[in-house]
N, C-alpha and C. Protein backbone atom coordinates (compact mmCIF):
# COMPACT_ATOMS: atom_id res chain seq x y z
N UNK A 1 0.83 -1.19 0.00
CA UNK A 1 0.00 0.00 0.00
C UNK A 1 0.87 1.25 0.00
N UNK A 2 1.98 1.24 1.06
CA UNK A 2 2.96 2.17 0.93
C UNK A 2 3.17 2.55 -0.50
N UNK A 3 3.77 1.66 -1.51
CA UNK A 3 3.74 1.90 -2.77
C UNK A 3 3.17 2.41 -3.99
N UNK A 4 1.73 2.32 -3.65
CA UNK A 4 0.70 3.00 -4.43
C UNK A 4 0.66 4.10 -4.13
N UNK A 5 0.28 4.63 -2.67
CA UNK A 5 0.20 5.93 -2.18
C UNK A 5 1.66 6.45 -2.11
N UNK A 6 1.21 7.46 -2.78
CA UNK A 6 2.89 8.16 -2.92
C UNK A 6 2.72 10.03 -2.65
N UNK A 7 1.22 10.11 -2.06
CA UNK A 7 0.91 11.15 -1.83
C UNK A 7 0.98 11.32 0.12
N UNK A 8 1.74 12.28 0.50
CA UNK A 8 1.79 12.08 1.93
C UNK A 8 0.86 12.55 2.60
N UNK A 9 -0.04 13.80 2.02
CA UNK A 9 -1.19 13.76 2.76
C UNK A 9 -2.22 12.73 2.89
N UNK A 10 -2.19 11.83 1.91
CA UNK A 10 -3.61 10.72 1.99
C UNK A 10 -2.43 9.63 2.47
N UNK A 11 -1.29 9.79 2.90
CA UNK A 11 -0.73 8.31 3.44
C UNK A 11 -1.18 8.77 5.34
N UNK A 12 -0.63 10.24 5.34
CA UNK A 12 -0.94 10.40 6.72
C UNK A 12 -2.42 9.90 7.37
N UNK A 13 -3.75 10.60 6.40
CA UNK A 13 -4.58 10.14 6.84
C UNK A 13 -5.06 8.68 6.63
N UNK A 14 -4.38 8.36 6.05
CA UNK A 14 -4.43 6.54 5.95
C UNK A 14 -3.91 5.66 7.29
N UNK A 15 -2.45 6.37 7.74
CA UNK A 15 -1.88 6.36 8.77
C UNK A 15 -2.83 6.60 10.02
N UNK A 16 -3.63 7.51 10.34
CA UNK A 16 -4.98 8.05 11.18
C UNK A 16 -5.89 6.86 11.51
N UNK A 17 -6.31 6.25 10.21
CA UNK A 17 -7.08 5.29 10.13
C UNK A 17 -7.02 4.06 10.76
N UNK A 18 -6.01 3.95 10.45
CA UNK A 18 -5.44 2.61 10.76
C UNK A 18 -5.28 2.36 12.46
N UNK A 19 -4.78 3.73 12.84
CA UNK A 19 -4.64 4.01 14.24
C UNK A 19 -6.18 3.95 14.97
N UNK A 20 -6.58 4.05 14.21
CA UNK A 20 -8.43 3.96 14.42
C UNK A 20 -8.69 2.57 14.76
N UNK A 21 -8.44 2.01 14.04
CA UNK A 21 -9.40 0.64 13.78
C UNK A 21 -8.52 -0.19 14.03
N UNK A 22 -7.03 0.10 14.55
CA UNK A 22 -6.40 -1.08 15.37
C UNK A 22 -6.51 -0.97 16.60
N UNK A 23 -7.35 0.65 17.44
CA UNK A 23 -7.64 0.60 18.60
C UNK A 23 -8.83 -0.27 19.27
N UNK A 24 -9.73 0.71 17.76
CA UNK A 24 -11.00 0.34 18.01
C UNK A 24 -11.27 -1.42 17.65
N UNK A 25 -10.76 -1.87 17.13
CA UNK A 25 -11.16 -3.06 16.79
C UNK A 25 -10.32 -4.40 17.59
N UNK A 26 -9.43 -3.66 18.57
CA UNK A 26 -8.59 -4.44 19.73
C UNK A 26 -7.76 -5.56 18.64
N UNK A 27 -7.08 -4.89 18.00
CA UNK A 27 -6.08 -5.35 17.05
C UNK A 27 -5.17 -6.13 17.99
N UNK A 28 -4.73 -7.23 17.91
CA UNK A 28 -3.64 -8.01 18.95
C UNK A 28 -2.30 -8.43 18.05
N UNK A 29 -1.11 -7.81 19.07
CA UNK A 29 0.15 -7.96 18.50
C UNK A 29 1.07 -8.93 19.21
N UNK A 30 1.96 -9.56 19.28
CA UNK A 30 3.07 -10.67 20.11
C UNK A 30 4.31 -9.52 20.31
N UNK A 31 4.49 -8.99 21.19
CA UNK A 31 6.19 -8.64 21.54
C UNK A 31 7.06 -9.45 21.08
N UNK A 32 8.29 -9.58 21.00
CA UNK A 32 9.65 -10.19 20.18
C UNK A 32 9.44 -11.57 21.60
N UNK A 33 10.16 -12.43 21.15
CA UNK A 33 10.23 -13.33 21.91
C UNK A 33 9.49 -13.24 23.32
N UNK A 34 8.10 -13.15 23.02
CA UNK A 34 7.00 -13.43 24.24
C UNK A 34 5.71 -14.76 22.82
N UNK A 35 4.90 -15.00 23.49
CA UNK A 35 4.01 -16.09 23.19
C UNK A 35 2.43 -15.01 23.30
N UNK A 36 2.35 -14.24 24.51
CA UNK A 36 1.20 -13.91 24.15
C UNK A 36 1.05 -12.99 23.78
N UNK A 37 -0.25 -12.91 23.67
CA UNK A 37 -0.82 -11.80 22.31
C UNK A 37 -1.52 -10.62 23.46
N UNK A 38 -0.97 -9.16 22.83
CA UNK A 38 -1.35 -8.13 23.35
C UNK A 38 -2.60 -7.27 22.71
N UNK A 39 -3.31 -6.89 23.51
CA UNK A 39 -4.82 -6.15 22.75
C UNK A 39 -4.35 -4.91 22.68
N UNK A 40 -4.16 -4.13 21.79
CA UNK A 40 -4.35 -2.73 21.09
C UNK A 40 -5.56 -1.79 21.57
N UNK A 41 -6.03 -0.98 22.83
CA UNK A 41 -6.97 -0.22 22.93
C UNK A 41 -6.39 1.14 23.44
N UNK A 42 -7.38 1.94 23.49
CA UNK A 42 -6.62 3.46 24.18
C UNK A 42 -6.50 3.05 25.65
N UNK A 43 -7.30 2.21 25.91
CA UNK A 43 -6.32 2.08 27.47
C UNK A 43 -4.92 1.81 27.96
N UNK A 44 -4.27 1.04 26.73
CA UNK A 44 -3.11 0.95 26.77
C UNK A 44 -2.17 1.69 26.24
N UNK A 45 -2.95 3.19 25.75
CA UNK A 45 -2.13 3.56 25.00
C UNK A 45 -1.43 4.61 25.18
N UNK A 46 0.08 4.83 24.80
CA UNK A 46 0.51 6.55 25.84
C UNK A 46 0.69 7.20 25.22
N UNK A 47 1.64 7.16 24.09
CA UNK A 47 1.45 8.75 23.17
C UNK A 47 2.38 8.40 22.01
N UNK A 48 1.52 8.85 20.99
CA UNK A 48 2.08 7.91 18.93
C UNK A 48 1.81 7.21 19.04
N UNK A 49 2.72 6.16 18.24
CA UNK A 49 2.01 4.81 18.34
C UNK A 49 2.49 3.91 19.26
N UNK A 50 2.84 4.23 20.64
CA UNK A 50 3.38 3.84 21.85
C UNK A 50 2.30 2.80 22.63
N UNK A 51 2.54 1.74 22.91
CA UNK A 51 1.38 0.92 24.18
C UNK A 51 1.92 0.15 25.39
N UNK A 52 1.54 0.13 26.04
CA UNK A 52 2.04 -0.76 27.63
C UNK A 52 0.85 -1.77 27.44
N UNK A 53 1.71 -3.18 27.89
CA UNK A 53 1.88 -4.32 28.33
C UNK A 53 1.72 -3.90 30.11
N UNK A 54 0.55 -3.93 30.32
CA UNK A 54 0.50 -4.47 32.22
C UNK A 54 1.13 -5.99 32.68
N UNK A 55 1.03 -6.56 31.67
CA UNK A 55 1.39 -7.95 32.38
C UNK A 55 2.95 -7.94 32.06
N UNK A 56 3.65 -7.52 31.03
CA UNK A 56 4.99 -7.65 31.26
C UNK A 56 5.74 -6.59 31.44
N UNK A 57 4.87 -4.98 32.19
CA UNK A 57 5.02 -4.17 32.24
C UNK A 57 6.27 -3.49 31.35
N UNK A 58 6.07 -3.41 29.81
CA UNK A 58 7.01 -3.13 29.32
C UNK A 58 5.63 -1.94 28.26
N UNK A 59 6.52 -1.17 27.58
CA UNK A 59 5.83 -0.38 26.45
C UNK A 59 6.92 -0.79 25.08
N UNK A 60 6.00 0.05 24.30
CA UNK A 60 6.26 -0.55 22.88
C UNK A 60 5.55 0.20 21.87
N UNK A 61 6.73 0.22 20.47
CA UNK A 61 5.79 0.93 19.48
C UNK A 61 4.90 0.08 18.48
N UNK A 62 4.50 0.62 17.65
CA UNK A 62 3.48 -0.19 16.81
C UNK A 62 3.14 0.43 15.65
N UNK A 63 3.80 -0.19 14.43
CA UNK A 63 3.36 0.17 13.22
C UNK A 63 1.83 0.60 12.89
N UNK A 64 1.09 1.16 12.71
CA UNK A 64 -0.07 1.37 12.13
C UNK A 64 -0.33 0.49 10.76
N UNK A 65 0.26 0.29 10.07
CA UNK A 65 0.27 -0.18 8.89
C UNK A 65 0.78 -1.51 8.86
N UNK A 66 1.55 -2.51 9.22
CA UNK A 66 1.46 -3.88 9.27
C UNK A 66 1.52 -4.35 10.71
N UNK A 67 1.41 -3.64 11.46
CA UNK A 67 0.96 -4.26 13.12
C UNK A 67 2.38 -4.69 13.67
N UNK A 68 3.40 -4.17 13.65
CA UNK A 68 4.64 -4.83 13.60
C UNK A 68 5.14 -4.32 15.09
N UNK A 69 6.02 -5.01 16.08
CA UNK A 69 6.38 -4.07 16.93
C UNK A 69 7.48 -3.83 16.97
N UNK A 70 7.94 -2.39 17.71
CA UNK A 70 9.55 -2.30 18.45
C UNK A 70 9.60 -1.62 19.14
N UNK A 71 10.88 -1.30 19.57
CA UNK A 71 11.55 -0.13 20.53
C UNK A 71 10.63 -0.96 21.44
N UNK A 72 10.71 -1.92 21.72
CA UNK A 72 10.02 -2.51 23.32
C UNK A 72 11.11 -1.81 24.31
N UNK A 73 10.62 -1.46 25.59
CA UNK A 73 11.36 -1.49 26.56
C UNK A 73 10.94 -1.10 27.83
N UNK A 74 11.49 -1.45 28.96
CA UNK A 74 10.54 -1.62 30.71
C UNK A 74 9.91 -0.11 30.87
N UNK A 75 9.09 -0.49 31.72
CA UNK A 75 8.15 0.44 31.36
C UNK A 75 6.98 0.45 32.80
N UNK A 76 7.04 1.03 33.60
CA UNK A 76 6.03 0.97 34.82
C UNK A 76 4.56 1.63 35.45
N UNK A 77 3.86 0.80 35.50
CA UNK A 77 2.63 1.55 35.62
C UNK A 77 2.08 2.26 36.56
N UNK A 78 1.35 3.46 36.14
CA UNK A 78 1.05 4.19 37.37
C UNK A 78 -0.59 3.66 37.62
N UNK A 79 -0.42 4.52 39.22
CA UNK A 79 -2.11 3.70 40.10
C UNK A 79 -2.66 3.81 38.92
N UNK A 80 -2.99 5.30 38.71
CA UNK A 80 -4.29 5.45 37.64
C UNK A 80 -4.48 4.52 36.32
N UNK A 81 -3.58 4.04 36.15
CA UNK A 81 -4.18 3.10 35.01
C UNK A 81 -3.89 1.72 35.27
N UNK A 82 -3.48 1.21 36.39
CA UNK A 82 -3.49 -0.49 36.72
C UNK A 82 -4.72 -0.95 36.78
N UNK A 83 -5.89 -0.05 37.20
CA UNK A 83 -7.33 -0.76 37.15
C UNK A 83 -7.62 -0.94 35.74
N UNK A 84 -7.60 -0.43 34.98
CA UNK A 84 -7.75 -0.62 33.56
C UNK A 84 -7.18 -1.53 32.99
């Protein structure tokens, strides 16, 4: 898709989208050498395309466009969002 779109305003808002409907639709990704699968919602989410893992208290980025992850790294949660 990258390839077709070669216009950066309709890649950005393509980019938007995607950020949409991998929240909204609890898109699930695997961290690098872990087994389980992480849900994609704004509760987990901190800022770009950044998300925390409560259970292996780590954060992480996330492609919008093939669901891919990186830049994992430890990461600790505050009160306000452990109930969540």
């Amino acid at each position: 898709v990258k390839v077709l779109i070669n216009n950066s305003a309709f890649q950005e808002g393509l980019l938007d989208a995607l950020r949409q409907y991998n929240t909204e639709q609890y898109v699930t990704v695997t961290l690098p050498e872990q087994e389980t699968q992480i849900i994609l919602s704004n509760y987990g989410k901190l800022e770009n395309d950044r998300f925390f893992d409560p259970k292996s208290q780590q954060s992480f980025k996330v492609d919008p466009m093939d669901q891919t992850v990186t830049e994992v790294e430890p990461h600790t949660s505050d009160e306000t969002t452990e109930p969540l």
